[in-house]
C-alpha atoms as a PDB file:
ATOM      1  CA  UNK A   1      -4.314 -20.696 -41.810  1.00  0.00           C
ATOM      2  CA  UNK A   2      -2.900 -19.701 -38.327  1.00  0.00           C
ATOM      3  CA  UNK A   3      -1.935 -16.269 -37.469  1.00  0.00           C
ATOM      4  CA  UNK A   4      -0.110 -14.496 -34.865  1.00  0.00           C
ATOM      5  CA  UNK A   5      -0.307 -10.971 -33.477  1.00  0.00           C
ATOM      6  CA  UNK A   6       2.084  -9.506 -31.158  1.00  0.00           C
ATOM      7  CA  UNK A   7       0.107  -6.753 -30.241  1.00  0.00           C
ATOM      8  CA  UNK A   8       0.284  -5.356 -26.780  1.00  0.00           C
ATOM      9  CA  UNK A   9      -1.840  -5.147 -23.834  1.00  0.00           C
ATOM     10  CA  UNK A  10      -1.627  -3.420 -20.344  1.00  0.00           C
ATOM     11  CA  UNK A  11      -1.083  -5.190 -17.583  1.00  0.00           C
ATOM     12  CA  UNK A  12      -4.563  -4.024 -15.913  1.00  0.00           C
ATOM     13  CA  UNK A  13      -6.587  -4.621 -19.098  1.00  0.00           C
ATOM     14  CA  UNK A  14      -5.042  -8.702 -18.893  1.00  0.00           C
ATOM     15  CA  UNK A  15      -6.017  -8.878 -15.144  1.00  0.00           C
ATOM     16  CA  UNK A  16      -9.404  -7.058 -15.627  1.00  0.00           C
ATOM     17  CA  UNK A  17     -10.190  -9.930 -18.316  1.00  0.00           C
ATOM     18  CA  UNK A  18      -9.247 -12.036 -16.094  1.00  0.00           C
ATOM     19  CA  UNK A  19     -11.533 -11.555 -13.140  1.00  0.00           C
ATOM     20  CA  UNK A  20     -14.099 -11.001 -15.394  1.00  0.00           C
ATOM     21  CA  UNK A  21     -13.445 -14.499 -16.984  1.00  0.00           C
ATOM     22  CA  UNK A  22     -13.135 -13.680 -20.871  1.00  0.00           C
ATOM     23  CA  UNK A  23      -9.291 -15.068 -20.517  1.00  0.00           C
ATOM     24  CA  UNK A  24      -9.631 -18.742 -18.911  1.00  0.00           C
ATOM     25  CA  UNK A  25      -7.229 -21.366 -18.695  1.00  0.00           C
ATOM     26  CA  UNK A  26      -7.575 -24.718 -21.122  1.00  0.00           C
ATOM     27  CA  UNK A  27      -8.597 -27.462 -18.460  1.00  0.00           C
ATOM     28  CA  UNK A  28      -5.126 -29.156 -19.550  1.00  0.00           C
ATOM     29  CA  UNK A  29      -3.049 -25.959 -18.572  1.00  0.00           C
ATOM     30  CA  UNK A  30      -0.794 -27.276 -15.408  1.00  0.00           C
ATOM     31  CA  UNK A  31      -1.576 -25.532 -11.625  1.00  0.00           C
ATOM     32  CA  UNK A  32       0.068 -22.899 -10.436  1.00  0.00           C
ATOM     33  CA  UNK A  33       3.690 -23.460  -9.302  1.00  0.00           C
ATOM     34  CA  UNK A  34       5.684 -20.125  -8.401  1.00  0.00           C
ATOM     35  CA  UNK A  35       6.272 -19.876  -4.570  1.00  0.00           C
ATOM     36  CA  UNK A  36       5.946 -16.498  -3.110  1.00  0.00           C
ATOM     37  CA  UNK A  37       9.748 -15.486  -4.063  1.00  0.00           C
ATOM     38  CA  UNK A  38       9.674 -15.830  -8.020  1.00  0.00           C
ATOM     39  CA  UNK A  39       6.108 -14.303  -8.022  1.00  0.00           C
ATOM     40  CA  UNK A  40       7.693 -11.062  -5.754  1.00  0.00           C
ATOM     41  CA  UNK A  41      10.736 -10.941  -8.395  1.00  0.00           C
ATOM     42  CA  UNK A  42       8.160 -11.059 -11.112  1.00  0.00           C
ATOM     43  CA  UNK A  43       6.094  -8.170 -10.246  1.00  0.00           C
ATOM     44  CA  UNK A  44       9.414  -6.425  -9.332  1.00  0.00           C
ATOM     45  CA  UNK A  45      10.419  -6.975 -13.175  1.00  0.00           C
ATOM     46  CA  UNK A  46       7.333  -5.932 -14.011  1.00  0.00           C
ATOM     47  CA  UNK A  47       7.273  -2.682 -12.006  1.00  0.00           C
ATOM     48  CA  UNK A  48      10.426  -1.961 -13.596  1.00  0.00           C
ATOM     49  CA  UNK A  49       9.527  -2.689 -17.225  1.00  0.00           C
ATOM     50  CA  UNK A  50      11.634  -5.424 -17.612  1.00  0.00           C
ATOM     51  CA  UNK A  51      11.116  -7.637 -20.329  1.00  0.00           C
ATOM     52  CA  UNK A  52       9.256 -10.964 -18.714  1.00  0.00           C
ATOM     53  CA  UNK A  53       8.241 -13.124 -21.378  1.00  0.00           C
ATOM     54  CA  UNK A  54       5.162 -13.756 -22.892  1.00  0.00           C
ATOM     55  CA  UNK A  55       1.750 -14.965 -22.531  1.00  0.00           C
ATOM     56  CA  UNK A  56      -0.078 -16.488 -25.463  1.00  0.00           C
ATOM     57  CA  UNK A  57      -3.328 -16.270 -25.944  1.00  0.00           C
ATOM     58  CA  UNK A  58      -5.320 -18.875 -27.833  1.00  0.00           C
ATOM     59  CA  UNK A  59      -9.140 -17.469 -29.311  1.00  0.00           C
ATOM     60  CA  UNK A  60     -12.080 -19.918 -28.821  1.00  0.00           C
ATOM     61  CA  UNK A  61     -13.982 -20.965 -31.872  1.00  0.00           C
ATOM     62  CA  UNK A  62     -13.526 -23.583 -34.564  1.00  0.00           C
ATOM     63  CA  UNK A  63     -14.008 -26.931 -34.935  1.00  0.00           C
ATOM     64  CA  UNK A  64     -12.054 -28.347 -31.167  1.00  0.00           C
ATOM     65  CA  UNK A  65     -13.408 -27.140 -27.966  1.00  0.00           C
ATOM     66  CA  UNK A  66     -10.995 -27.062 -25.401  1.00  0.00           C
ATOM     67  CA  UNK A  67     -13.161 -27.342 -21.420  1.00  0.00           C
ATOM     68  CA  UNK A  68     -11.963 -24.303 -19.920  1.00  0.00           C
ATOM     69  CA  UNK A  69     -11.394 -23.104 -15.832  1.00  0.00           C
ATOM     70  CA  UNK A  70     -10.639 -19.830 -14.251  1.00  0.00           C
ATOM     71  CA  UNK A  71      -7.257 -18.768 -13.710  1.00  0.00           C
ATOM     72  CA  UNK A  72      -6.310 -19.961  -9.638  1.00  0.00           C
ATOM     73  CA  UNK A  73      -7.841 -17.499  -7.521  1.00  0.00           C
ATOM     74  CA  UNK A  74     -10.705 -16.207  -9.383  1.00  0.00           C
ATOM     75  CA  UNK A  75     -14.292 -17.127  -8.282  1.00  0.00           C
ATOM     76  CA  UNK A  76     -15.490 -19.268 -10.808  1.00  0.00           C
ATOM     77  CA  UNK A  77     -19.025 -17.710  -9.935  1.00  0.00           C
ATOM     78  CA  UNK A  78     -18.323 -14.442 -10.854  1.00  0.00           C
ATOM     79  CA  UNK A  79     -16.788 -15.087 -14.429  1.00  0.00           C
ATOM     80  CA  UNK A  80     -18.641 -14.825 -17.686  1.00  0.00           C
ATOM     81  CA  UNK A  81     -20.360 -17.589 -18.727  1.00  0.00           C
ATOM     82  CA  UNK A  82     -20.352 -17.437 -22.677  1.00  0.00           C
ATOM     83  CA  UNK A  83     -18.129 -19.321 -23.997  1.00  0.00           C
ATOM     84  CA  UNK A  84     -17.672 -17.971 -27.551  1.00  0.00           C
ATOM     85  CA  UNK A  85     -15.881 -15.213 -24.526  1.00  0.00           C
ATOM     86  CA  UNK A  86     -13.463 -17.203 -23.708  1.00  0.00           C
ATOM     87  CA  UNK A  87      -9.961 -17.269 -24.440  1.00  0.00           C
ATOM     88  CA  UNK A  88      -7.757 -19.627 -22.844  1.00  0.00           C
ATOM     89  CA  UNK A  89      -4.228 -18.722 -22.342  1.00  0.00           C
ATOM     90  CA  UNK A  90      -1.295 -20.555 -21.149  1.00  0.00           C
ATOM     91  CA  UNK A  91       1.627 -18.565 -19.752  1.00  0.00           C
ATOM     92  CA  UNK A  92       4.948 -18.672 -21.298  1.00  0.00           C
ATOM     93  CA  UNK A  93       8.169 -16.759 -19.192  1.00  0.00           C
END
């Protein structure tokens, strides 16, 4: 059976599991598109606590495997390297 939780997370505990690798994106997840405008007016939303959307996360584990990559801009040298670690997300706004 799937579940969901809606529980939330601060914005520097996403990013620090981000550099760190434990959150990954599936190797299917499109590149990055925003130009430097929409990414300004998001972290202006975001400053101001307005609602932005949301960003699902999806746990590793189970019986499919999904290859996994870094989000863009993170050294994929300096990430974890367990897998059962990483959760892929794909971002939702």
């Amino acid at each position: 059976m799937t579940t969901f939780d809606s529980t939330k997370r601060s914005l520097p505990e996403l990013l620090k599991d981000i550099t760190n690798g434990k959150i990954q994106l599936p190797n299917f997840q499109r590149g990055w598109v925003w130009d430097d405008d929409h990414v300004q007016s998001l972290l202006v939303s975001i400053a101001r606590s307005f609602p932005v959307g949301a960003v699902m996360l999806m746990e590793t584990g189970g019986e499919v495997r999904f290859e996994t990559r870094p989000v863009e801009g993170i050294d994929p040298d300096s990430v974890t390297k367990e897998s059962d670690q990483w959760r892929p997300i794909s971002l939702a706004a």
